[in-house]
C-alpha atoms as a PDB file:
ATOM      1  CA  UNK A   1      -9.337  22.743  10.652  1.00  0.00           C
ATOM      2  CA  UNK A   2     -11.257  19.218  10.653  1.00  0.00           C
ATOM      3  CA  UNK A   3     -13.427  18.447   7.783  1.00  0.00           C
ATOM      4  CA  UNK A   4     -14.491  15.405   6.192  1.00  0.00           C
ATOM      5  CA  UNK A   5     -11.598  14.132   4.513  1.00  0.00           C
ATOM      6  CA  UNK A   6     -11.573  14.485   0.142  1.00  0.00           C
ATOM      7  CA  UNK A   7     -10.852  11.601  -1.716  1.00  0.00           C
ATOM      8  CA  UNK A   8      -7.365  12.385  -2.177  1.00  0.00           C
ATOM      9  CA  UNK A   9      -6.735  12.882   1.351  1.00  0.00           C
ATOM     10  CA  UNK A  10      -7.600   9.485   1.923  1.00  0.00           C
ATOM     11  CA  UNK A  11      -5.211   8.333  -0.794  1.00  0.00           C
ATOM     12  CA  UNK A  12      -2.971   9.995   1.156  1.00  0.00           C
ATOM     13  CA  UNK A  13      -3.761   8.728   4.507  1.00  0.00           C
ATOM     14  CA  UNK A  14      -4.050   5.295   3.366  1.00  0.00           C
ATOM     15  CA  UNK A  15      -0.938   5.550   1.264  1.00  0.00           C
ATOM     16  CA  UNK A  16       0.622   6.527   4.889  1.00  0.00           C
ATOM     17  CA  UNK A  17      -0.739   3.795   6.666  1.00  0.00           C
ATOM     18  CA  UNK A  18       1.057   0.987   4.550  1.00  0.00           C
ATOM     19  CA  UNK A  19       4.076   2.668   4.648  1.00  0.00           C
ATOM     20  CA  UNK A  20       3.933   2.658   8.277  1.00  0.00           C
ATOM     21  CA  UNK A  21       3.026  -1.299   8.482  1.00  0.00           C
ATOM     22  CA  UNK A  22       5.643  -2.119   6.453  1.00  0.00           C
ATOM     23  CA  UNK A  23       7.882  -0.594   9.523  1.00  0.00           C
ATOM     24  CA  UNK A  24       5.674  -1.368  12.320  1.00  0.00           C
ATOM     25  CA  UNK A  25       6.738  -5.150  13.477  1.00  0.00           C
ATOM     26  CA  UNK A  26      10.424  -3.590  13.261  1.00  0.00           C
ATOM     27  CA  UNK A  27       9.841  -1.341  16.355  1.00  0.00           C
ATOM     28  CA  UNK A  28       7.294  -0.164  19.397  1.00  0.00           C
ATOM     29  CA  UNK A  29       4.466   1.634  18.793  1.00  0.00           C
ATOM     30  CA  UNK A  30       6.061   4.703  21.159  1.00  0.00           C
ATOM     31  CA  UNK A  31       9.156   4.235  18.353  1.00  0.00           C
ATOM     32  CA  UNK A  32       5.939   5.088  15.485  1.00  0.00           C
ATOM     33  CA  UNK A  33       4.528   7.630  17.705  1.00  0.00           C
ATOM     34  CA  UNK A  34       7.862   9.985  17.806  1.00  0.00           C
ATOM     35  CA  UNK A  35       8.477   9.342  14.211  1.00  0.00           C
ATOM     36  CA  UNK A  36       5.438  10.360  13.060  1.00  0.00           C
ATOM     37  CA  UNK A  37       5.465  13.587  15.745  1.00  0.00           C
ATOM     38  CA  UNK A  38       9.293  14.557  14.351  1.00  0.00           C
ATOM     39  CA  UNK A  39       7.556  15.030  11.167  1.00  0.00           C
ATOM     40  CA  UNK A  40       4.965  16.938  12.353  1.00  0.00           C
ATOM     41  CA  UNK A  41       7.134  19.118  13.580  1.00  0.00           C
ATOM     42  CA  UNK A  42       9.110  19.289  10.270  1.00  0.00           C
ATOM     43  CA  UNK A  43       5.649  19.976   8.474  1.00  0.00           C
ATOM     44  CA  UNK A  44       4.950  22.628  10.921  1.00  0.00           C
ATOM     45  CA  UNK A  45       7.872  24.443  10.147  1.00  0.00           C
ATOM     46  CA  UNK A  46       7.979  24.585   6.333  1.00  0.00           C
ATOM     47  CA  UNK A  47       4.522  26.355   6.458  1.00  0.00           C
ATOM     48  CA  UNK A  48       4.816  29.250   5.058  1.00  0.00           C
ATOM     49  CA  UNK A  49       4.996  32.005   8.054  1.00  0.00           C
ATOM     50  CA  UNK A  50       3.660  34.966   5.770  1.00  0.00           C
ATOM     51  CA  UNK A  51      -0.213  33.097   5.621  1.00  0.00           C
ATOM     52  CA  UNK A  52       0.362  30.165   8.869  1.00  0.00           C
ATOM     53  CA  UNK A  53       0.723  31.265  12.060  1.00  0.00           C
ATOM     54  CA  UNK A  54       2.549  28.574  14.738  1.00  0.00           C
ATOM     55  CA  UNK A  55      -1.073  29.063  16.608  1.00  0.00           C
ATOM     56  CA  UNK A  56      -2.970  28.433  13.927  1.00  0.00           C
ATOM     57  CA  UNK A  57      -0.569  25.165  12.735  1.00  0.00           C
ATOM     58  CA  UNK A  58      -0.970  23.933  16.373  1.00  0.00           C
ATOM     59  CA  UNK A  59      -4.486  24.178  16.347  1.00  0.00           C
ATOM     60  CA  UNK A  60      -4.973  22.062  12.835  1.00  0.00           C
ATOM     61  CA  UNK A  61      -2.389  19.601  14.621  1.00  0.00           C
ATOM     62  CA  UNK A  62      -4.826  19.858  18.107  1.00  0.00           C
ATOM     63  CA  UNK A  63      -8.009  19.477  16.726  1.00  0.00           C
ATOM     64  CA  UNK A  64      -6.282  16.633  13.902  1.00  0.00           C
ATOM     65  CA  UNK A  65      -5.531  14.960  16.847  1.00  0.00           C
ATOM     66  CA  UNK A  66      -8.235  14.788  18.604  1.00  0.00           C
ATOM     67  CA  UNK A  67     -10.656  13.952  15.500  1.00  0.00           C
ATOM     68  CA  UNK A  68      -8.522  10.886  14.949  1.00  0.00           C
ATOM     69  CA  UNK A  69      -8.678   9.848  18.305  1.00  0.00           C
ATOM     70  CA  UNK A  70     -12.443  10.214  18.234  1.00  0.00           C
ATOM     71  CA  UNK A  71     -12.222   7.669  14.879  1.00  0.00           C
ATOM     72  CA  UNK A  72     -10.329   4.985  16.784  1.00  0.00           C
ATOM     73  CA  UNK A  73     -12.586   5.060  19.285  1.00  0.00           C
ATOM     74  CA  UNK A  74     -16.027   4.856  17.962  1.00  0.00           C
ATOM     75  CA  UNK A  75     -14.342   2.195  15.590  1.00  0.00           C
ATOM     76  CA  UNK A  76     -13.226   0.124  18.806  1.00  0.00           C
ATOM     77  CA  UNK A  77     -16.719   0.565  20.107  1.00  0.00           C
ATOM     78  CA  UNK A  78     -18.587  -0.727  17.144  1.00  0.00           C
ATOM     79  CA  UNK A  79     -16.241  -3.804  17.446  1.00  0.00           C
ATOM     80  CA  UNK A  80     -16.750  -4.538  20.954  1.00  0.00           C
ATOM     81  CA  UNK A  81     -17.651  -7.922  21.680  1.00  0.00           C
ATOM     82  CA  UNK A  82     -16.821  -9.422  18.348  1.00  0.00           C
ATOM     83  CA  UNK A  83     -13.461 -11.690  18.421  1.00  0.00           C
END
């Protein structure tokens, strides 16, 4: 499930984001990475088995993934060149 994200998504997301600067200069960017993927895990496991399926939680995590990936990168490639 990828879909253009609602305004209080990006509250969210950006909410999220400071939290995780505010931690950032305090460890590795590896440290951030397992962090955030321990509580993916957590979030994937208080879904609620009756209506989520582990499949269909690691496919919203998959194709989450890869969307934000694709974000970084056409935002790196817009900004090529420019110092």
């Amino acid at each position: 499930m990828t879909r253009d994200a609602k305004p209080e998504h990006e509250v969210v997301y950006q909410d999220l984001v400071a939290l995780v600067r505010r931690h950032a200069d305090k460890m590795t960017s590896l440290e951030v990475l397992a962090i955030a993927s321990n509580m993916v895990g957590k979030l994937i496991a208080m879904q609620d088995q009756r209506t989520v399926t582990p499949e269909k939680a690691m496919e919203v995590v998959t194709r989450n993934v890869e969307y934000g990936n694709q974000q970084v990168l056409a935002a790196l490639s817009s900004t090529q060149g420019e110092a």
